[in-house]
C-alpha atoms as a PDB file:
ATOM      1  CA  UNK A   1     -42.405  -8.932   2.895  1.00  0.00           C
ATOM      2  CA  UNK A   2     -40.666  -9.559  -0.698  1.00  0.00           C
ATOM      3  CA  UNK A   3     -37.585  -7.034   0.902  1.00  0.00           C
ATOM      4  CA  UNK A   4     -37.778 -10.025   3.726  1.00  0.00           C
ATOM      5  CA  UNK A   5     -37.549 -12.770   0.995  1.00  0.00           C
ATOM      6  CA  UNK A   6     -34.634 -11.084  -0.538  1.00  0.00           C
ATOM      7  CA  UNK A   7     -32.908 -10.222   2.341  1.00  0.00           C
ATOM      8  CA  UNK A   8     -32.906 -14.248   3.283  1.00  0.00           C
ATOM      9  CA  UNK A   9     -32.097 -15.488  -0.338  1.00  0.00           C
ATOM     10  CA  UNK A  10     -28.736 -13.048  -0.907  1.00  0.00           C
ATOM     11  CA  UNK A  11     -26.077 -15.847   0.540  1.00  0.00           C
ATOM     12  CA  UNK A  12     -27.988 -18.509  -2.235  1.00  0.00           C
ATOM     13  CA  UNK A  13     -28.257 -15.706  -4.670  1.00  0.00           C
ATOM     14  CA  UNK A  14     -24.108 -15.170  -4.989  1.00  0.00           C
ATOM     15  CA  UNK A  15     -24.800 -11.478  -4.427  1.00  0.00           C
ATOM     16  CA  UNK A  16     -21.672  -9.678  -3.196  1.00  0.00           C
ATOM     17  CA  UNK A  17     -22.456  -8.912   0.246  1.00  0.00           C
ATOM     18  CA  UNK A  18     -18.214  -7.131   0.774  1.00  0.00           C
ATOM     19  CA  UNK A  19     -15.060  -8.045  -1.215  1.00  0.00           C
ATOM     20  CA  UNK A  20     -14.983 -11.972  -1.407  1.00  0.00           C
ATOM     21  CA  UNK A  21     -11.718 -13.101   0.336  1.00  0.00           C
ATOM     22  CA  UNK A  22      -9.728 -15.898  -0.595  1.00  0.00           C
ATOM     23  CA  UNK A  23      -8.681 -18.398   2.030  1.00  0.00           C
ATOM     24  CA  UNK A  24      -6.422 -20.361  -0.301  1.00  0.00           C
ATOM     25  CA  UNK A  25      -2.740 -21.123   0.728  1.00  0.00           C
ATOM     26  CA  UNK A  26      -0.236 -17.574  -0.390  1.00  0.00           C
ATOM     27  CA  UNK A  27       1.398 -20.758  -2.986  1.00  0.00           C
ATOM     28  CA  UNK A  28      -2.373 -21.400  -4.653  1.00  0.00           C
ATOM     29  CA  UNK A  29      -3.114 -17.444  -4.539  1.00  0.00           C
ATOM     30  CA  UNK A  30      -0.144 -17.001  -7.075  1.00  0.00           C
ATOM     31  CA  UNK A  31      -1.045 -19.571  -9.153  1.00  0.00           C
ATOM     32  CA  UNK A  32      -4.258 -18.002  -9.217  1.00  0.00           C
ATOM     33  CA  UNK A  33      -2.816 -14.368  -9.503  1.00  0.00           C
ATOM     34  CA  UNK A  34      -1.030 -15.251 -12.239  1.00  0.00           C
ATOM     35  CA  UNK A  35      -3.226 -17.489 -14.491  1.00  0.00           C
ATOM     36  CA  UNK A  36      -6.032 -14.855 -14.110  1.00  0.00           C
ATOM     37  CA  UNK A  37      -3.500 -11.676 -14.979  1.00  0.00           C
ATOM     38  CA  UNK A  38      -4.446  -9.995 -11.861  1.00  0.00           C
ATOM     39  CA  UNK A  39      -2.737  -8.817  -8.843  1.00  0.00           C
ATOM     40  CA  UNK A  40      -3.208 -10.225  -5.083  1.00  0.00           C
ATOM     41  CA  UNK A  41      -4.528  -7.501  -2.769  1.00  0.00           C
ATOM     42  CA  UNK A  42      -3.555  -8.515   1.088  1.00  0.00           C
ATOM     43  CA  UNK A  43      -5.339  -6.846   3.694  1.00  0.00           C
ATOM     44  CA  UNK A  44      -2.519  -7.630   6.186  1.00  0.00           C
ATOM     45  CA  UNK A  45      -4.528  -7.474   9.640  1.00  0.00           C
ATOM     46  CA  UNK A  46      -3.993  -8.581  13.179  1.00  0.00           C
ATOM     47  CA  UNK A  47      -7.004  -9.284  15.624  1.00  0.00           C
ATOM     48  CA  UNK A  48      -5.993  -6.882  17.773  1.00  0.00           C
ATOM     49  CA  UNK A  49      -6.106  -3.898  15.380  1.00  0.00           C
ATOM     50  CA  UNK A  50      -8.801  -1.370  15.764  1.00  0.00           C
ATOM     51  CA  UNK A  51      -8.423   0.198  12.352  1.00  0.00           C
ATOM     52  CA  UNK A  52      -8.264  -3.471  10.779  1.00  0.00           C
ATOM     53  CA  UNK A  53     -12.316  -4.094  12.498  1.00  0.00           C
ATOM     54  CA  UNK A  54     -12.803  -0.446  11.396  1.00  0.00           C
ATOM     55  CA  UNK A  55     -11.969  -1.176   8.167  1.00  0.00           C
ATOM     56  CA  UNK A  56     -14.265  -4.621   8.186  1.00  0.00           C
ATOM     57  CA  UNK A  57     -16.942  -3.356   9.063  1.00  0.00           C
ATOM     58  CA  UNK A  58     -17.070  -0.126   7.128  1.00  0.00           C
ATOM     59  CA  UNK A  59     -15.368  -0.751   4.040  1.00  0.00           C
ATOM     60  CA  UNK A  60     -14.726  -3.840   2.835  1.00  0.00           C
ATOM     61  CA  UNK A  61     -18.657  -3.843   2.963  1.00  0.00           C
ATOM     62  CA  UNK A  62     -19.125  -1.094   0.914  1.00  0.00           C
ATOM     63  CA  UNK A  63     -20.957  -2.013  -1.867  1.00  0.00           C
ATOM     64  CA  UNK A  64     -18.531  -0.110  -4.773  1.00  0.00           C
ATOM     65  CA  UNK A  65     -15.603  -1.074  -3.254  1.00  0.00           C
ATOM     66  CA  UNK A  66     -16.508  -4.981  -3.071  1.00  0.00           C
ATOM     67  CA  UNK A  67     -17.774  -4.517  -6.899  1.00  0.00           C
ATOM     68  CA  UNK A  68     -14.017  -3.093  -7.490  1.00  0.00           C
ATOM     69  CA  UNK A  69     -12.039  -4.873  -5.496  1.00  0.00           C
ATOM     70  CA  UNK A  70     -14.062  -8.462  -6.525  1.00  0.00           C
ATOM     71  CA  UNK A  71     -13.543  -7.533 -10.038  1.00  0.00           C
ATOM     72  CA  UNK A  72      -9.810  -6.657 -10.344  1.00  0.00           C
ATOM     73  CA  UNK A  73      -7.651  -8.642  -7.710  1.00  0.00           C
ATOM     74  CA  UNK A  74      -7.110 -12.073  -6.050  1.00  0.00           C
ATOM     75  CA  UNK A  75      -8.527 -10.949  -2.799  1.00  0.00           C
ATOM     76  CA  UNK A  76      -6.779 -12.570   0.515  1.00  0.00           C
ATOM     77  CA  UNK A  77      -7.564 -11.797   4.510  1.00  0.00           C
ATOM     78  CA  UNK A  78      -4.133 -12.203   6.164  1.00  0.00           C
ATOM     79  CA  UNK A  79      -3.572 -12.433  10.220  1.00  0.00           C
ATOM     80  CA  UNK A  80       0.244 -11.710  10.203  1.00  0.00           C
ATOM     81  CA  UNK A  81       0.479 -13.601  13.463  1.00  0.00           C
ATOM     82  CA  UNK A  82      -0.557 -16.802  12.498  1.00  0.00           C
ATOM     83  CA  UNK A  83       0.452 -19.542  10.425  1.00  0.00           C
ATOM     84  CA  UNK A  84       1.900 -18.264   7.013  1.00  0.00           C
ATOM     85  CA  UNK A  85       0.936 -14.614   8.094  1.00  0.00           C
ATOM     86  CA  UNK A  86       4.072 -14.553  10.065  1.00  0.00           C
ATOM     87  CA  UNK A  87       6.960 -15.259   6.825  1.00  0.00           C
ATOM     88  CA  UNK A  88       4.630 -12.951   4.755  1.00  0.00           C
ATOM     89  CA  UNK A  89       5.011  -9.926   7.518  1.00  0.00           C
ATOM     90  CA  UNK A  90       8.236 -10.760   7.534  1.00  0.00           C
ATOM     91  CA  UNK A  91       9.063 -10.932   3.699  1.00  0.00           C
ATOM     92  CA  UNK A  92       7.204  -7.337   3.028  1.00  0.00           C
ATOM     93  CA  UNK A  93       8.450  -5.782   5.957  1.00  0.00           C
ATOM     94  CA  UNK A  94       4.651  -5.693   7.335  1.00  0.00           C
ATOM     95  CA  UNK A  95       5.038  -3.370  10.800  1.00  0.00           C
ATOM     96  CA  UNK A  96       2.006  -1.372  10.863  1.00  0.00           C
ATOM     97  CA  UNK A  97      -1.450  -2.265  10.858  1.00  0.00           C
ATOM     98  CA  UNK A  98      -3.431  -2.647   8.455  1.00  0.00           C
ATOM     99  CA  UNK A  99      -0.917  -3.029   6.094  1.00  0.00           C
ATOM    100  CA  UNK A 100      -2.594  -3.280   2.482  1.00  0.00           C
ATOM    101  CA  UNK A 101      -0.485  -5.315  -0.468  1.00  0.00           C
ATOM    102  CA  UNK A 102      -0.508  -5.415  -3.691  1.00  0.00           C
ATOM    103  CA  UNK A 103       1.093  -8.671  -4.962  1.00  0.00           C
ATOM    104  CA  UNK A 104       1.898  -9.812  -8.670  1.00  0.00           C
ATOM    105  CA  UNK A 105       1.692 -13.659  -9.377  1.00  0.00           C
ATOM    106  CA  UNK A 106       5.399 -13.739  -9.008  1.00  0.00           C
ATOM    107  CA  UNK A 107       5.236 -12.710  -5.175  1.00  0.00           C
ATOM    108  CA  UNK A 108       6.562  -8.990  -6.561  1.00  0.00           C
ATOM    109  CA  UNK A 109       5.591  -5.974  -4.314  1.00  0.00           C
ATOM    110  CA  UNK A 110       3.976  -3.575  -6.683  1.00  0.00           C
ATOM    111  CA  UNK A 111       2.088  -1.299  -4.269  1.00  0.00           C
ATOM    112  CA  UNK A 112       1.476  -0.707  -1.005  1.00  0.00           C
ATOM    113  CA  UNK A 113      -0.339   1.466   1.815  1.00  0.00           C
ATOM    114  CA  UNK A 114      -1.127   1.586   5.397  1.00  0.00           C
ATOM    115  CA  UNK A 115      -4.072   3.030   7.805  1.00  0.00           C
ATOM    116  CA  UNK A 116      -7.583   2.979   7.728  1.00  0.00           C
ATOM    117  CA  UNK A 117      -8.360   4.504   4.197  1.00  0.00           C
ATOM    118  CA  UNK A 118     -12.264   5.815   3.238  1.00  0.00           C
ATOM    119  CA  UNK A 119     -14.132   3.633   0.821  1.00  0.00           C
ATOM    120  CA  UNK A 120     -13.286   6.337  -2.097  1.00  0.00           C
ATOM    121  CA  UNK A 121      -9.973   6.589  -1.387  1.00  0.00           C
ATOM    122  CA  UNK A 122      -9.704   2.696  -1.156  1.00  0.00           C
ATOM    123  CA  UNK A 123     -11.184   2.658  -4.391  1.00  0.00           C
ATOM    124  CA  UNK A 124      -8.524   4.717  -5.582  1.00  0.00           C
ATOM    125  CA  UNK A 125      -5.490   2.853  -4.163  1.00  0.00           C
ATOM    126  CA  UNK A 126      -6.722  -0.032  -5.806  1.00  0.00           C
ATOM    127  CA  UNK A 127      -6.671   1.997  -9.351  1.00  0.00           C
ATOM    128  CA  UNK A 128      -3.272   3.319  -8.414  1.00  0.00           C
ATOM    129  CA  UNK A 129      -1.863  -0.210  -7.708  1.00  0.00           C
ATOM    130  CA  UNK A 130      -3.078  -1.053 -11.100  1.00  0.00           C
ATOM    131  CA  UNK A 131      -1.352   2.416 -13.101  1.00  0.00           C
ATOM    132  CA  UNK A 132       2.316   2.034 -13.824  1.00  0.00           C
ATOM    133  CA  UNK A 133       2.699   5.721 -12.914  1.00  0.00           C
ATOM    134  CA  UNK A 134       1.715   5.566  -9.663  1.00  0.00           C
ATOM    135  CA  UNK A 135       2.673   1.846  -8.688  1.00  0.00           C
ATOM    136  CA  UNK A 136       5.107   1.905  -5.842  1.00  0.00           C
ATOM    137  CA  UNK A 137       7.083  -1.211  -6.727  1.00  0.00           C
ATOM    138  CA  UNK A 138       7.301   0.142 -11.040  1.00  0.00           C
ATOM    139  CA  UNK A 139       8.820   3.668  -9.612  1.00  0.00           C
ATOM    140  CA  UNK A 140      11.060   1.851  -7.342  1.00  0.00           C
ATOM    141  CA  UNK A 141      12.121  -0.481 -10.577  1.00  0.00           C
ATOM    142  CA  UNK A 142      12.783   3.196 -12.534  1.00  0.00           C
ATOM    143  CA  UNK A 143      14.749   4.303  -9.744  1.00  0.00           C
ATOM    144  CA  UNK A 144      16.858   1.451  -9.412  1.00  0.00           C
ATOM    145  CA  UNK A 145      17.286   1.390 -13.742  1.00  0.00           C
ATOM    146  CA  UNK A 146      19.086   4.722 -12.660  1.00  0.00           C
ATOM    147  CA  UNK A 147      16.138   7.079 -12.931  1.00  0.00           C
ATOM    148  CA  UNK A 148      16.918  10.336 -11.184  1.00  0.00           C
ATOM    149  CA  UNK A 149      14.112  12.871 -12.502  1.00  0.00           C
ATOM    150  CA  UNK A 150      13.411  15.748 -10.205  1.00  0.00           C
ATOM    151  CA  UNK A 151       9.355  15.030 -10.347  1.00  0.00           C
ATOM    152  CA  UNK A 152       9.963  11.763 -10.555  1.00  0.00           C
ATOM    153  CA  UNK A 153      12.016  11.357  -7.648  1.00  0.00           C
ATOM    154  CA  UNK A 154       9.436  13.492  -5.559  1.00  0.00           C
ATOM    155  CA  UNK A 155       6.743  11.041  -6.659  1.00  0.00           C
ATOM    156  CA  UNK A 156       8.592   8.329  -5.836  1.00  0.00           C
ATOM    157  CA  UNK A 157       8.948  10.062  -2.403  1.00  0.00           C
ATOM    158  CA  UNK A 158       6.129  11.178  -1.461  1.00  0.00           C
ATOM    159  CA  UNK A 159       3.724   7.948  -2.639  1.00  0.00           C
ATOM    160  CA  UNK A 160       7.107   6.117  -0.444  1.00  0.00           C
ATOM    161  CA  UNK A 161       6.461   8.273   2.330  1.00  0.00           C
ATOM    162  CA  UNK A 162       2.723   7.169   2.942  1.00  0.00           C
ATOM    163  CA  UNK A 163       3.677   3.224   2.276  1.00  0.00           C
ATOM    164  CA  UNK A 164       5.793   3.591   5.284  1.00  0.00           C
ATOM    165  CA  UNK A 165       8.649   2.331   2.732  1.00  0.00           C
ATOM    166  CA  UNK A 166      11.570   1.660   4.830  1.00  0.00           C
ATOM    167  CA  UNK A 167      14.288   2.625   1.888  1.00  0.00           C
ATOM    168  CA  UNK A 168      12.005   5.617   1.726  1.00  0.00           C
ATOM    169  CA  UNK A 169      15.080   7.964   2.818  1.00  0.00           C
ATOM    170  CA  UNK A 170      17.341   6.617   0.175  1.00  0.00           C
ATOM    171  CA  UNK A 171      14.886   8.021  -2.310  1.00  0.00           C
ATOM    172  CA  UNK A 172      14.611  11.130  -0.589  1.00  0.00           C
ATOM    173  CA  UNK A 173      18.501  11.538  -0.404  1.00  0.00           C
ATOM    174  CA  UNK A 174      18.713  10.988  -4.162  1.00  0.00           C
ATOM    175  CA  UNK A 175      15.249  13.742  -4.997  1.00  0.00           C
ATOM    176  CA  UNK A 176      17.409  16.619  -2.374  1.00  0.00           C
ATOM    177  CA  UNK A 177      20.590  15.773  -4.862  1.00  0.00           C
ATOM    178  CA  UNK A 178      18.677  17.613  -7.542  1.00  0.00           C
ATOM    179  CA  UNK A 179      17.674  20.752  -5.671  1.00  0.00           C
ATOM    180  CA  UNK A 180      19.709  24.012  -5.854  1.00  0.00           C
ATOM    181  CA  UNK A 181      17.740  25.546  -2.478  1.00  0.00           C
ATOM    182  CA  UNK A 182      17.284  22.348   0.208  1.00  0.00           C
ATOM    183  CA  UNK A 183      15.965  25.736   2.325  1.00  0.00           C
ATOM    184  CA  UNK A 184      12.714  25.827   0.976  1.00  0.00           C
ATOM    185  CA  UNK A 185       8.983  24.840   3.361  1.00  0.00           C
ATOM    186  CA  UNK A 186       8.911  21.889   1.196  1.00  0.00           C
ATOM    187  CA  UNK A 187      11.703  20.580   0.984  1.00  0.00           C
ATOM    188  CA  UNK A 188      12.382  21.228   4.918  1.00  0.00           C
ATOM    189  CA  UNK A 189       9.126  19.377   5.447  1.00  0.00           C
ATOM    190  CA  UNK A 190      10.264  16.786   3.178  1.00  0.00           C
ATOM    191  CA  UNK A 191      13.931  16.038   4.957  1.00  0.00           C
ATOM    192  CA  UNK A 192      12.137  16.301   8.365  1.00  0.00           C
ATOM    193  CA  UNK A 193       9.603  13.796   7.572  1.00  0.00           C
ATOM    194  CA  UNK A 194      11.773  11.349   5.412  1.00  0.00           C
ATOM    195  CA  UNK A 195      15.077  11.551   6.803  1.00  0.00           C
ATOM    196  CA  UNK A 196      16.373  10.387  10.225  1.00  0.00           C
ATOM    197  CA  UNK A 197      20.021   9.700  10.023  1.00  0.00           C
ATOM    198  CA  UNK A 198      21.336  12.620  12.228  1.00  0.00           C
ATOM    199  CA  UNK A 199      24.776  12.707  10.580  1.00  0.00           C
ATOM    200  CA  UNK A 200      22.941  13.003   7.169  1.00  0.00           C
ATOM    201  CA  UNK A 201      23.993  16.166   4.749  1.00  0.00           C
ATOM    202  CA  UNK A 202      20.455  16.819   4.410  1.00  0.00           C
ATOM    203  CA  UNK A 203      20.422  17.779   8.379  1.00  0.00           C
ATOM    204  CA  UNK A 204      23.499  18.926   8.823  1.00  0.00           C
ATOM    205  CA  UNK A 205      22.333  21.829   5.763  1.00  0.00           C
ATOM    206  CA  UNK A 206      19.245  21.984   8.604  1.00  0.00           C
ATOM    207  CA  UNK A 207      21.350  22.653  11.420  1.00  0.00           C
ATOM    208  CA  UNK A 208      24.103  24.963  10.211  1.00  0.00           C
ATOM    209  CA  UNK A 209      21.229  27.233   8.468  1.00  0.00           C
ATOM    210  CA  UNK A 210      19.056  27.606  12.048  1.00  0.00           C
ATOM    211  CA  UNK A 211      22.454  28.477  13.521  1.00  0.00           C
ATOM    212  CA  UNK A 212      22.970  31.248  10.959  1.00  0.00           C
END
């Protein structure tokens, strides 16, 4: 019975029941974003999207992720085909679903990821979107400073890669520039899954070693 009673009091008790989203307008979530010092995640959804329910349902309700999430961003619930969903699809180059955004107060990009993601691994794209060294939009800031590191440039590629960047091959072009052997399994995996311009020197190297 006193389970019952608890059960029934949780809504008037404020206890976290899933990550609380924000239904503010994107203007009054970067005010907010900013004069907390926190970063907007986006969960970037359409109501079509199987994943998007999936990820609803199974982890947004997750009791460590909510605790995470709740305590570390500006939380907002975004249909990108409908009302101001539609310019912000269209300003982060949102085509996959769910999209997930990490937003500074200034409307900067600084992280990104797509798919339905386990609660642990949620958990960790949130920390990531928070480190420096693994924040999409601060490697792409290095890289355009004129940072041209081997490692770093095969960071920057790979953690690209599973944004579904879509300058992701310009990176990839500039990490290949630094390797002696481009005919090696990773780097062949890398080119095949990161370039598509068939008249790039990356697959032309492809091309004229299968035909040796």
């Amino acid at each position: 019975m006193k389970n019952l009673y608890l059960l029934l009091l949780i809504p008037f008790l404020g206890i976290s029941q899933g990550i609380q989203f924000d239904n503010s307008t994107w203007n009054d979530l970067l005010k907010k974003a900013k004069s907390e010092n926190k970063l907007i995640f986006v969960d970037a959804y359409t109501t079509w999207c199987g994943p998007c329910k999936a990820m609803a349902k199974n982890v947004f309700t997750n009791g460590e992720v909510a605790e995470f999430y709740n305590a570390n961003f500006v939380n907002a619930k975004i249909d990108m085909e409908k009302g101001e969903g539609i310019s912000i699809a269209k300003k982060y180059v949102v085509e996959a679903y769910p999209t997930y955004l990490f937003v500074d107060g200034n409307g900067e990009i600084v992280h990104r990821a797509i798919g339905y993601i386990e609660s642990g691994s949620f958990i960790q794209l949130g920390k990531d979107a928070t480190d420096p060294s693994k924040q999409l939009g601060s490697l792409i800031n290095k890289f355009n400073r004129g940072e041209r590191n081997s490692d770093f440039l095969l960071n920057l590629v790979k953690i690209a890669s599973e944004a579904y960047d879509p300058n992701v091959s310009t990176y990839a072009s500039a990490y290949f520039k630094t390797q002696k052997n481009l005919i090696t399994k990773e780097n062949i995996e890398l080119i095949l899954q990161t370039i598509s311009d068939p008249n790039s020197e990356e697959l032309k190297t492809l091309s004229k070693n299968e035909m040796e």
